[in-house]
N, C-alpha and C. Protein backbone atom coordinates (compact mmCIF):
# COMPACT_ATOMS: atom_id res chain seq x y z
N UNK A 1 11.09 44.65 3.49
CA UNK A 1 11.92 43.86 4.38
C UNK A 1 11.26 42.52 4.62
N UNK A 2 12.00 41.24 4.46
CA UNK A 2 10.87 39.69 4.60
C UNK A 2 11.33 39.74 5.86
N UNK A 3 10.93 38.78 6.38
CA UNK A 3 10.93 38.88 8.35
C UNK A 3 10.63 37.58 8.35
N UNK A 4 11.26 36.56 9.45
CA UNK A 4 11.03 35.10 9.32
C UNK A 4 10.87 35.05 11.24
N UNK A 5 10.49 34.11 11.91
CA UNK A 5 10.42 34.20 13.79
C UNK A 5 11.37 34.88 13.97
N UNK A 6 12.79 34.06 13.72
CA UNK A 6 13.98 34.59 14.21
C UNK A 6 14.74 35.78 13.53
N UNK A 7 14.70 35.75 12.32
CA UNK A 7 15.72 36.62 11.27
C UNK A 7 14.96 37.61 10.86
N UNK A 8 15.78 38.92 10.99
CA UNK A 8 15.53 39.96 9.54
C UNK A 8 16.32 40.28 8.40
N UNK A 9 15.66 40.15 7.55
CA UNK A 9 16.57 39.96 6.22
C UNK A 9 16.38 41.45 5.44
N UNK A 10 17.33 42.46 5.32
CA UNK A 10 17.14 43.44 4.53
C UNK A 10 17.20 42.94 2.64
N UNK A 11 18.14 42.28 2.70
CA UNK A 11 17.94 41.70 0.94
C UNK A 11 18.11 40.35 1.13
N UNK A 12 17.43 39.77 -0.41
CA UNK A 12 17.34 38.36 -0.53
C UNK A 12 18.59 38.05 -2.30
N UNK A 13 19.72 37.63 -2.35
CA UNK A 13 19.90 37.44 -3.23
C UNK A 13 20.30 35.84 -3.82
N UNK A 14 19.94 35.69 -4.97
CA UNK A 14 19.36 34.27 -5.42
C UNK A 14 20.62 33.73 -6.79
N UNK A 15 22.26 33.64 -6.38
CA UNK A 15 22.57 33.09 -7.27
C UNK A 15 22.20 31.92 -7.98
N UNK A 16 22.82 32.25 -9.47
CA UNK A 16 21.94 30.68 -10.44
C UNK A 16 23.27 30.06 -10.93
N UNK A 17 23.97 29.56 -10.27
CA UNK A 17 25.02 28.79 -11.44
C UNK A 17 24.60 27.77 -12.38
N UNK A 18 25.38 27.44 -13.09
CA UNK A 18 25.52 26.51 -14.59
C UNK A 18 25.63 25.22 -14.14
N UNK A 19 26.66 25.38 -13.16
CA UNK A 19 27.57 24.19 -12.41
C UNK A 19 26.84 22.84 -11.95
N UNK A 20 26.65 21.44 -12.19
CA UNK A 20 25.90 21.29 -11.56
C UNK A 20 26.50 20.58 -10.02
N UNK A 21 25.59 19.84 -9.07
CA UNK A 21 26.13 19.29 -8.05
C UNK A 21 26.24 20.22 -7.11
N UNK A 22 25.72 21.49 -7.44
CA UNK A 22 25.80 22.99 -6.22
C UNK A 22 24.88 22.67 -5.53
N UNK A 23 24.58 23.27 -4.56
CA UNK A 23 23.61 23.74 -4.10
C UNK A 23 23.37 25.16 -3.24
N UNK A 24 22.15 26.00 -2.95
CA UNK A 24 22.09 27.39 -2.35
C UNK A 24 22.51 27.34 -1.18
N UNK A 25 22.67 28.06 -0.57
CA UNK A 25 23.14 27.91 1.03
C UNK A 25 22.84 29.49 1.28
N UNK A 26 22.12 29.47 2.29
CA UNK A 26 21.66 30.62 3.09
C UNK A 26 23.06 31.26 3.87
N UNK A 27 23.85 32.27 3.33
CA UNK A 27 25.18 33.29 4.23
C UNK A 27 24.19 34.00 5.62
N UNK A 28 24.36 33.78 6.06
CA UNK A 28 23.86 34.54 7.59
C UNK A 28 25.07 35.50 8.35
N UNK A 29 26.03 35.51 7.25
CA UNK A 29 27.76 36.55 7.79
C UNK A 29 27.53 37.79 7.52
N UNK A 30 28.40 37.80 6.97
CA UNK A 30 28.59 39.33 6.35
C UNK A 30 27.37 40.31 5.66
N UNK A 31 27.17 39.93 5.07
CA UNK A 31 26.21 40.16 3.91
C UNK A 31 25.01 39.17 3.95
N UNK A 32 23.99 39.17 4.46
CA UNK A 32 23.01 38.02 4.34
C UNK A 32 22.61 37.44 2.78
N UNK A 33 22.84 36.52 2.20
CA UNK A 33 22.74 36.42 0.76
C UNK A 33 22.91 34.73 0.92
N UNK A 34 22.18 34.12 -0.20
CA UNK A 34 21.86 32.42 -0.50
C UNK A 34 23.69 32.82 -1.26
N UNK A 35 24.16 31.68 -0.86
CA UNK A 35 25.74 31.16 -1.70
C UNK A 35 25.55 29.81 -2.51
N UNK A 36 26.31 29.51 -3.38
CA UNK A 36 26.55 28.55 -4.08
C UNK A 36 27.44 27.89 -3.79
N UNK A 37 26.95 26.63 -2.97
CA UNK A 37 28.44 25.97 -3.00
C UNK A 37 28.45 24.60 -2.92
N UNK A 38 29.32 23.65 -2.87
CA UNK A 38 28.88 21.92 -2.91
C UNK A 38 28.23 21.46 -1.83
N UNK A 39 27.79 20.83 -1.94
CA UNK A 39 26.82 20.08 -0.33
C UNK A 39 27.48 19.66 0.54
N UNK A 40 26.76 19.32 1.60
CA UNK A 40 27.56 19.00 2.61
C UNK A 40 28.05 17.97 2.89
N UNK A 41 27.42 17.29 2.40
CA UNK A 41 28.01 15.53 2.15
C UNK A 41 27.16 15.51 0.99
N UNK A 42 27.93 14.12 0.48
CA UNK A 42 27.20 13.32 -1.17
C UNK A 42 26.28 13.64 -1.23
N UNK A 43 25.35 13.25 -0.08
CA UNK A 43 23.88 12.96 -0.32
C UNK A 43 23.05 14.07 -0.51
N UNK A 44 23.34 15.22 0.44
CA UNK A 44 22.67 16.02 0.59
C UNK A 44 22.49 16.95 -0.64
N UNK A 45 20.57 17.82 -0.44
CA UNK A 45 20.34 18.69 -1.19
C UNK A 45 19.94 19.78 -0.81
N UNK A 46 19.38 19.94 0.80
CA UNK A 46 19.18 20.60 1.66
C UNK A 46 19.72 20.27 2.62
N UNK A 47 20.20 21.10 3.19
CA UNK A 47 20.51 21.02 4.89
C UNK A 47 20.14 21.81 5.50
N UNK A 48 19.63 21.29 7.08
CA UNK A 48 18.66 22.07 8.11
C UNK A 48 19.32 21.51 9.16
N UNK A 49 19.92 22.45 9.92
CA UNK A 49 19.91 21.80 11.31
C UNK A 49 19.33 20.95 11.63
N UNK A 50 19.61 20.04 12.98
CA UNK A 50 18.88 19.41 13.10
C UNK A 50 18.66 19.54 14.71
N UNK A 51 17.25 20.17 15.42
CA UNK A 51 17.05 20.63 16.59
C UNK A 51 17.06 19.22 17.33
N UNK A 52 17.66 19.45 18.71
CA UNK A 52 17.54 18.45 19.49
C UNK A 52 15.88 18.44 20.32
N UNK A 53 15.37 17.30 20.41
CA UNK A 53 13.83 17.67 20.85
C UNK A 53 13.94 16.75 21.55
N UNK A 54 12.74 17.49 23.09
CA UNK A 54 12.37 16.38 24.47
C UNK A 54 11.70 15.06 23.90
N UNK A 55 10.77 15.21 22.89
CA UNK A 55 9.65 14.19 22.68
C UNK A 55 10.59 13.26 21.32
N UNK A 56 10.78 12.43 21.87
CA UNK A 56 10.97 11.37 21.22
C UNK A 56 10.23 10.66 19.81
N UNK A 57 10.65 10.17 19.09
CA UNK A 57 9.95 9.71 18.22
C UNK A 57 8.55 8.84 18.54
N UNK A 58 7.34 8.73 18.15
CA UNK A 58 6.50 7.94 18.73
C UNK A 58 6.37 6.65 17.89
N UNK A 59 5.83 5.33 18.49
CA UNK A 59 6.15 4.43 17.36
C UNK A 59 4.60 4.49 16.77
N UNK A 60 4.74 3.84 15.23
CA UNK A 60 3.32 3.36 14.59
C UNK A 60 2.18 2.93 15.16
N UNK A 61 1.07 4.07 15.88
CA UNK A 61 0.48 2.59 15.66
C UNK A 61 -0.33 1.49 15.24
N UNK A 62 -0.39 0.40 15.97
CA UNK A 62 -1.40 -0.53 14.83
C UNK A 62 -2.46 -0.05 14.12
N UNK A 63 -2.66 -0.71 12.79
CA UNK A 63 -4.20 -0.47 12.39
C UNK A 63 -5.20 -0.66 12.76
N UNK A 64 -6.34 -0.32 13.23
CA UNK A 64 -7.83 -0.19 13.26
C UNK A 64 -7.78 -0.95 12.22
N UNK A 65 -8.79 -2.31 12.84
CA UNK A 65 -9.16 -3.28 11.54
C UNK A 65 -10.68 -3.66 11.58
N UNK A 66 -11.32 -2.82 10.87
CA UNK A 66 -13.15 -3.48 10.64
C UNK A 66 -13.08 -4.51 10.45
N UNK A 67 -13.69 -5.29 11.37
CA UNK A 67 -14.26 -6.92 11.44
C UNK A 67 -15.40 -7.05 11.07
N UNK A 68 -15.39 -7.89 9.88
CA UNK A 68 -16.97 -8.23 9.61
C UNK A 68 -17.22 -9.47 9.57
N UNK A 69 -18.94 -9.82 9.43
CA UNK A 69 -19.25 -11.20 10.09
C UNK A 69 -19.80 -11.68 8.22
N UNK A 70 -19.27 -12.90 7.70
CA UNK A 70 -20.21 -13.22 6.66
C UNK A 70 -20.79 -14.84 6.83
N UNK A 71 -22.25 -15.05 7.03
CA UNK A 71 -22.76 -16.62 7.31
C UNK A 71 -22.74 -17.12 6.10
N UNK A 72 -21.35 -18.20 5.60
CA UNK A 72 -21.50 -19.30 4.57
C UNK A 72 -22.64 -19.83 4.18
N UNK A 73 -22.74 -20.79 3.58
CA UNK A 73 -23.80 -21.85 2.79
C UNK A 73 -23.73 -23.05 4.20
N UNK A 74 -22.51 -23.41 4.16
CA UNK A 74 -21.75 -24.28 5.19
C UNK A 74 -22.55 -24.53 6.62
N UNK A 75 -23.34 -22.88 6.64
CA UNK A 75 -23.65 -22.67 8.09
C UNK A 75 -22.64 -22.12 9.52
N UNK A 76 -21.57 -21.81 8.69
CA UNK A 76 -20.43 -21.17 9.31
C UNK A 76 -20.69 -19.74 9.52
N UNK A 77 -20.19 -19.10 10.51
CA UNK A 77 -20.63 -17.38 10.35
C UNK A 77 -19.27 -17.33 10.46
N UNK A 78 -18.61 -16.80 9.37
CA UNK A 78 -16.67 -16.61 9.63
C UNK A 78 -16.91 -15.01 10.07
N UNK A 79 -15.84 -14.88 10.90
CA UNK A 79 -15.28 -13.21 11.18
C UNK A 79 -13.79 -13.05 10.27
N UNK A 80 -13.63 -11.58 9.46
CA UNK A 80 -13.18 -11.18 8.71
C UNK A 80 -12.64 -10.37 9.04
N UNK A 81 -11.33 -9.92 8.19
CA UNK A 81 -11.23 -8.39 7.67
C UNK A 81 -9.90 -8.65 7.32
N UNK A 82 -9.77 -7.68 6.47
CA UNK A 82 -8.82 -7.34 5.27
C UNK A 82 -7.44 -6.82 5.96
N UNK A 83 -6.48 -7.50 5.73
CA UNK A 83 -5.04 -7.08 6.19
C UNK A 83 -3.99 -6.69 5.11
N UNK A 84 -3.67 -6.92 3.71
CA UNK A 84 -2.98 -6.75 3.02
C UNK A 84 -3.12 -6.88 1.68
N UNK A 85 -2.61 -5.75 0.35
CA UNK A 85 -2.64 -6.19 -0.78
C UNK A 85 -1.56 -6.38 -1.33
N UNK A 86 -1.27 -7.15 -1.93
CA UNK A 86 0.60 -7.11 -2.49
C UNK A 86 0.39 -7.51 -4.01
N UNK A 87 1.52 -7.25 -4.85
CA UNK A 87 1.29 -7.38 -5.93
C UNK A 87 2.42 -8.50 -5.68
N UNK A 88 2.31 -10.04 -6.80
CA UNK A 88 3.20 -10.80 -6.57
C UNK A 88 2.92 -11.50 -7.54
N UNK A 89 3.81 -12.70 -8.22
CA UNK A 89 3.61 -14.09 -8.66
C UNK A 89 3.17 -15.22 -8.23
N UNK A 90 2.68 -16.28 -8.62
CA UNK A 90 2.85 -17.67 -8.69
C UNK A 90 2.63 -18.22 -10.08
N UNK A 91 3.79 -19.06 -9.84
CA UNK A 91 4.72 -19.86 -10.93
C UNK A 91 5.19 -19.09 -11.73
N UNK A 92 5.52 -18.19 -11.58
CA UNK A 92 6.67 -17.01 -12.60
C UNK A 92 4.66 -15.79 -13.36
N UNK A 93 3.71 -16.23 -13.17
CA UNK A 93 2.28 -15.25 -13.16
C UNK A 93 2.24 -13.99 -12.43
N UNK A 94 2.34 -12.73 -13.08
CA UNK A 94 1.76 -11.67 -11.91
C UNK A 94 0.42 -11.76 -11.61
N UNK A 95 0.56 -11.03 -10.37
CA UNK A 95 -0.85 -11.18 -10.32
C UNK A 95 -1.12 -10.38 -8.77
N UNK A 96 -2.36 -9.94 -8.34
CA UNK A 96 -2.56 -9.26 -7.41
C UNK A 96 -2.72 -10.57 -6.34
N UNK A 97 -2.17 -9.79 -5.09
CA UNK A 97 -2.60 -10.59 -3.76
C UNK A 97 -3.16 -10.10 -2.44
N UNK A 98 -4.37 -10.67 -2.22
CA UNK A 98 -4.88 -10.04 -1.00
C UNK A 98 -5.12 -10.79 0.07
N UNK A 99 -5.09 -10.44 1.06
CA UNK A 99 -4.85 -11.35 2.55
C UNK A 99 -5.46 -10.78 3.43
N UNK A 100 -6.55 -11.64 3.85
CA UNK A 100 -7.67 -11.79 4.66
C UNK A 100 -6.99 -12.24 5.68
N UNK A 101 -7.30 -11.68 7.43
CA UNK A 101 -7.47 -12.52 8.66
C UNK A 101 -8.59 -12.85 8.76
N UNK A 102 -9.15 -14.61 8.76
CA UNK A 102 -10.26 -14.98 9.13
C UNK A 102 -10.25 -15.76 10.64
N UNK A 103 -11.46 -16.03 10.83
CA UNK A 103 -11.65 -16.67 12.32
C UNK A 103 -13.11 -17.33 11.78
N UNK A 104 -13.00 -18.91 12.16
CA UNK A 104 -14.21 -19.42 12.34
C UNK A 104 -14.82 -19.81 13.38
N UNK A 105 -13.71 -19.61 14.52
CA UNK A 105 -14.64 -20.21 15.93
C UNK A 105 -14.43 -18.92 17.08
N UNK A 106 -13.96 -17.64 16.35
CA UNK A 106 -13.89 -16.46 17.22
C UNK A 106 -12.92 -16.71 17.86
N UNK A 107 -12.12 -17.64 18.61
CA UNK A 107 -10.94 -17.64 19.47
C UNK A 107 -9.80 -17.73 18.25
N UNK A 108 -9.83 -18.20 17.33
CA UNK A 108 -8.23 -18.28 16.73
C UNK A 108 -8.28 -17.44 15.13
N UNK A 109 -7.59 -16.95 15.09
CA UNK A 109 -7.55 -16.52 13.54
C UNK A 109 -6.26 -16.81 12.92
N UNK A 110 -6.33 -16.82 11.41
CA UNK A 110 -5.71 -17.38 10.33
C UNK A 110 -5.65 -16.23 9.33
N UNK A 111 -4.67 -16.67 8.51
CA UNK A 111 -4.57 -15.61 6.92
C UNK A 111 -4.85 -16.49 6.02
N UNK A 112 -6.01 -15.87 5.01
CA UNK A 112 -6.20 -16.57 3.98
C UNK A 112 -5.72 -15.52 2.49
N UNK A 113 -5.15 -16.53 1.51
CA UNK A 113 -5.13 -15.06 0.55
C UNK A 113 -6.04 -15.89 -0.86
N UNK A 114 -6.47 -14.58 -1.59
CA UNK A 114 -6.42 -14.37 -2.70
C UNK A 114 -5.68 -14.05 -3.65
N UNK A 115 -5.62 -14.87 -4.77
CA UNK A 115 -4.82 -14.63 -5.77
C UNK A 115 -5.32 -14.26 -6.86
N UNK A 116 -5.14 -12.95 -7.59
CA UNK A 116 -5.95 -12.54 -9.07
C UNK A 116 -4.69 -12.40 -9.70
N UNK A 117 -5.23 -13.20 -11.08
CA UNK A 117 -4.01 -13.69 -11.78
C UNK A 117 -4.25 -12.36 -12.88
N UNK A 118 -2.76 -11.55 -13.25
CA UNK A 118 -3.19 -10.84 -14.15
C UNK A 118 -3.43 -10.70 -15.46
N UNK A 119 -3.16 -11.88 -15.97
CA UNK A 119 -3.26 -12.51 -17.48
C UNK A 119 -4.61 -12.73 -17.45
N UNK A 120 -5.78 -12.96 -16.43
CA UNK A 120 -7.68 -12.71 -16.18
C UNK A 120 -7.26 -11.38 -16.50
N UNK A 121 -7.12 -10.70 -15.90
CA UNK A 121 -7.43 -9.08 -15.81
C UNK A 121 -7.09 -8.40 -16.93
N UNK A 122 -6.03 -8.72 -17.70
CA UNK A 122 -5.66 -8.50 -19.31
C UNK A 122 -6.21 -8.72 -20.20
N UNK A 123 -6.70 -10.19 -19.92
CA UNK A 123 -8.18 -10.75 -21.18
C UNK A 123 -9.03 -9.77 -20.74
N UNK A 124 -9.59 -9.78 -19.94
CA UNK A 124 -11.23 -9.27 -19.34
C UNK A 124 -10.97 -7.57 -20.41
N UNK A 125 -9.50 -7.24 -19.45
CA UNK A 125 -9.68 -5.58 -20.68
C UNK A 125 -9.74 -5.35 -21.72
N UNK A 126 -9.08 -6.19 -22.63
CA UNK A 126 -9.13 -6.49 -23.70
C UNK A 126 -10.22 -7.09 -24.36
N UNK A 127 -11.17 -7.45 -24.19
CA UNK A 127 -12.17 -7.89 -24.08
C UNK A 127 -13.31 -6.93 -24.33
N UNK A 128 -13.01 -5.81 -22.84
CA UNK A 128 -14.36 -5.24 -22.73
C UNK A 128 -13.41 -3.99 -22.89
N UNK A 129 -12.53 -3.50 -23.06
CA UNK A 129 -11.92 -2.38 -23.96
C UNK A 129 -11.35 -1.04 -22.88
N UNK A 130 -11.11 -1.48 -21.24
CA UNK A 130 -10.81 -1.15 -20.43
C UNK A 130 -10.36 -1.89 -19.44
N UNK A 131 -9.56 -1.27 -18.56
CA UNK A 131 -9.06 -2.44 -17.52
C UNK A 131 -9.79 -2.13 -16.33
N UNK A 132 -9.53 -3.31 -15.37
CA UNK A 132 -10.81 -2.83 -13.90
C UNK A 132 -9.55 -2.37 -13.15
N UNK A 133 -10.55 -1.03 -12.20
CA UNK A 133 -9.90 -0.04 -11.39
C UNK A 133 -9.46 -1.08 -10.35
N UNK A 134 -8.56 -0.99 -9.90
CA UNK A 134 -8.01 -1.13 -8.37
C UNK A 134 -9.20 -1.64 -7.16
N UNK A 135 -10.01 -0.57 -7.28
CA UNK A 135 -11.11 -0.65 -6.54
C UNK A 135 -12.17 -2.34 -6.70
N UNK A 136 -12.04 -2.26 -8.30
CA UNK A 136 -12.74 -3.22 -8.69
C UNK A 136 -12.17 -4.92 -8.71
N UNK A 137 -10.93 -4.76 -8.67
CA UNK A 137 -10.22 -5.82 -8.47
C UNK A 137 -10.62 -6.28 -6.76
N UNK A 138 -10.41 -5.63 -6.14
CA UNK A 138 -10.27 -5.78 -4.77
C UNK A 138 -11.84 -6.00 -4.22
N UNK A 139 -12.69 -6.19 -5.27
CA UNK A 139 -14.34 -6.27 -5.08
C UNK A 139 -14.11 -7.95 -5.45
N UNK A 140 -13.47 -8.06 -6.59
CA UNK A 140 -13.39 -9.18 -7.13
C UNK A 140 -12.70 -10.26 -6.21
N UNK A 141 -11.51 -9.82 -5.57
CA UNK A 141 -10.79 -10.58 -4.69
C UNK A 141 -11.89 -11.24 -3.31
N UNK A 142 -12.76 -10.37 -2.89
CA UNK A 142 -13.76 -10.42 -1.71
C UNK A 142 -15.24 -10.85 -2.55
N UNK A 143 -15.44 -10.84 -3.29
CA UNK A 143 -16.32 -12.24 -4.06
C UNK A 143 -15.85 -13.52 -3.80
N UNK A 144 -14.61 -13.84 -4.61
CA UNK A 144 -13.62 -15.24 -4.62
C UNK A 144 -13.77 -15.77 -3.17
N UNK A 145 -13.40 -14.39 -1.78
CA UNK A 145 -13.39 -15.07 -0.95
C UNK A 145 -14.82 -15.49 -0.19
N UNK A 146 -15.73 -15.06 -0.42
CA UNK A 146 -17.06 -15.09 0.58
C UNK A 146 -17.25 -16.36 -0.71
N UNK A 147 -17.40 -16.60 -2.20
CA UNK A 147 -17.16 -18.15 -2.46
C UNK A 147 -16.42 -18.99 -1.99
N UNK A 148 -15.01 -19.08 -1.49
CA UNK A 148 -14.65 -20.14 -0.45
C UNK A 148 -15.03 -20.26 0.71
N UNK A 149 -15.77 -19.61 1.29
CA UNK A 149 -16.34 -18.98 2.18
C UNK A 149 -17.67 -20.01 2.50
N UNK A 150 -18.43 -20.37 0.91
CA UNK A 150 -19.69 -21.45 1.45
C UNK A 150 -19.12 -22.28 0.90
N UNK A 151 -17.88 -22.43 -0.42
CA UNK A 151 -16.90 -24.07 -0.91
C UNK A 151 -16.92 -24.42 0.55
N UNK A 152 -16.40 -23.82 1.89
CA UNK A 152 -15.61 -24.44 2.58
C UNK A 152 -14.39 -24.77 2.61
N UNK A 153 -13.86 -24.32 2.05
CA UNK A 153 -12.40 -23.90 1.70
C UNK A 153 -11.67 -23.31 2.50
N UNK A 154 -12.02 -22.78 3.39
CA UNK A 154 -11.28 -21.44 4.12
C UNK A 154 -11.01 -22.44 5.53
N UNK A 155 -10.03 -23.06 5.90
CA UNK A 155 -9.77 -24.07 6.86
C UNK A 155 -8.65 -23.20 7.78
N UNK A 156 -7.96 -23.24 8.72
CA UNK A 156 -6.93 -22.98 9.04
C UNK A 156 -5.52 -23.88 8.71
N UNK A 157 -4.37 -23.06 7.96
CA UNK A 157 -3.52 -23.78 7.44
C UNK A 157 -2.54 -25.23 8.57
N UNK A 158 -2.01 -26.69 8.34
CA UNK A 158 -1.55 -26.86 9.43
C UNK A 158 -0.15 -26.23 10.02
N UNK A 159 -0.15 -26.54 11.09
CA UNK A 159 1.29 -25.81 11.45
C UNK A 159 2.11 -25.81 10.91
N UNK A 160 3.08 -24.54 10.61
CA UNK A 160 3.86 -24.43 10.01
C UNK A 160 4.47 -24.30 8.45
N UNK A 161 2.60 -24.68 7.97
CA UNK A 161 2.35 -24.72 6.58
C UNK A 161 2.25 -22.73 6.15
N UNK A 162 2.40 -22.73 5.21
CA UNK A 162 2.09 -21.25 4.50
C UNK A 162 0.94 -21.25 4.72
N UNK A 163 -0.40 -19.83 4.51
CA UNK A 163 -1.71 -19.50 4.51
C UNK A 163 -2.07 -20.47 3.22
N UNK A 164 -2.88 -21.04 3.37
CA UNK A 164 -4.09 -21.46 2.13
C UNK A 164 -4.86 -20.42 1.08
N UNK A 165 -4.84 -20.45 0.26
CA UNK A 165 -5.21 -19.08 -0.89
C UNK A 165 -6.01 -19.71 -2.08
N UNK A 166 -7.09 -19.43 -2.81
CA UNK A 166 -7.35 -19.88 -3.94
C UNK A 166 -7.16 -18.53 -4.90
N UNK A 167 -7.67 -18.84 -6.18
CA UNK A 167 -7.15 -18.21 -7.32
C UNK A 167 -8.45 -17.28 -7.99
N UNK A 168 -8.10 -16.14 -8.67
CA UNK A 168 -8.99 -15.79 -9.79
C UNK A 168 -8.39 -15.59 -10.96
N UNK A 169 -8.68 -16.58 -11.77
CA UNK A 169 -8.24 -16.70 -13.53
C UNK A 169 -9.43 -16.74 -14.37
N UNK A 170 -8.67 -16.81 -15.50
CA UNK A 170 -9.95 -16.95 -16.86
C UNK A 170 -10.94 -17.76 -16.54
N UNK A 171 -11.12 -18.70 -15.98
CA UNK A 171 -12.05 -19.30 -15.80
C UNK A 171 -13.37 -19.10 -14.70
N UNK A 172 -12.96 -18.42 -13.95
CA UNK A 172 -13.88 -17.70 -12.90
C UNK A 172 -13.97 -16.14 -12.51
N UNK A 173 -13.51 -15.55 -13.53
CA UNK A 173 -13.45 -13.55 -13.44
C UNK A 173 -14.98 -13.51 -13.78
N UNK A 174 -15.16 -13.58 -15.00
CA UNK A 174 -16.22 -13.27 -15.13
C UNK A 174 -17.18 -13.54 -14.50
N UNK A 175 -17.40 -14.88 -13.98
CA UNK A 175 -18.77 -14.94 -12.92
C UNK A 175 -19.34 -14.13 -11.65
N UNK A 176 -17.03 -13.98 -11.47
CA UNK A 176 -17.51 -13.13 -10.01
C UNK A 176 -17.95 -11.78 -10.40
N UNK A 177 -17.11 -11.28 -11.94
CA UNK A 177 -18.02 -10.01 -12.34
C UNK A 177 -19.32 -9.50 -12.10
N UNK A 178 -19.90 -10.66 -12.90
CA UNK A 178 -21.18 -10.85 -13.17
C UNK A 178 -22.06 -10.27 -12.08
N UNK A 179 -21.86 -11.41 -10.63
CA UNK A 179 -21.97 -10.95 -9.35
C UNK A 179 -21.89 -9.43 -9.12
N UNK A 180 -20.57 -8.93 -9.58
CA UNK A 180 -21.00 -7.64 -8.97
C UNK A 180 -21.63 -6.48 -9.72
N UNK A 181 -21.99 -6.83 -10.84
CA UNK A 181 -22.76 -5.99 -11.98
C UNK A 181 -21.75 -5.08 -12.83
N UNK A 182 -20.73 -6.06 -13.05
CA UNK A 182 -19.77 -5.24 -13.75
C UNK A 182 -19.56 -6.09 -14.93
């Protein structure tokens, strides 16, 4: 006998139709037995009640964001941390994008991004006969930036302007590689 909180079920039977667009449906009538029959609307593939509950949905919440401190060349000590990766273009280029909140005077912060172009990341594999993990890209992206970081590069954008971002292409992958012993 299967036994569920609420139900006892003396048999379980499991029609298989051909048909498609069915779906099982649990008979709880006459005869306790799964039925075959069309869904309940379009969409559906299961249906479950749906219990009414005291507790409300709770909303998201924010992320926990590690702030870290890195002292430029510049003599700047910027505060950091990592807010977003997106995969995207510029000028019709894929390419990975990552977006830093920085702060240079502790009261205001800014988004800076990185751009890794993926036509670098295609040579480089091709090249060295593998492509870099995810992990390793995103090492590469936080090189680029702790180098704009003593360029001095990393300004706050003016109002109303988009974030400020520099690039990683063929011409600078490998160094930042290099850097990280890859």
């Amino acid at each position: 006998m299967l036994s569920c909180p609420h139900w006892h079920f003396e048999k379980m039977f499991l029609p298989v139709s051909l048909r498609p667009n069915l779906v099982l449906n649990w008979n709880r009538r006459a005869e306790p037995c799964f039925i075959v029959e069309l869904p309940l609307t379009a969409n559906s593939c299961v249906d479950f009640r749906r219990r009414d509950s005291n507790n409300p949905a709770m909303p998201r919440p924010d992320a926990v964001r590690r702030v870290k401190s890195y002292s430029a060349a510049d003599g700047y000590v910027y505060q950091y941390y990592f807010f977003e990766g997106n995969r995207a273009q510029r000028r019709g280029s894929p390419g990975g994008e990552f977006t830093y909140v920085v702060s240079a005077d502790r009261r205001s912060a800014f988004p800076f991004k990185i751009f890794v172009s993926q036509s670098a990341l295609d040579a480089w594999a091709k090249l060295n006969g593998r492509p870099l993990t995810s992990s390793e890209e995103y090492a590469v992206a936080k090189m680029r930036l702790f180098q704009a970081f003593d360029e001095g590069a990393v300004q706050v954008p003016p109002e109303g302007q988009p974030a400020r971002e520099v690039i990683v292409d063929e011409s600078n992958l490998e160094n930042l590689l290099v850097q990280l012993g890859i």
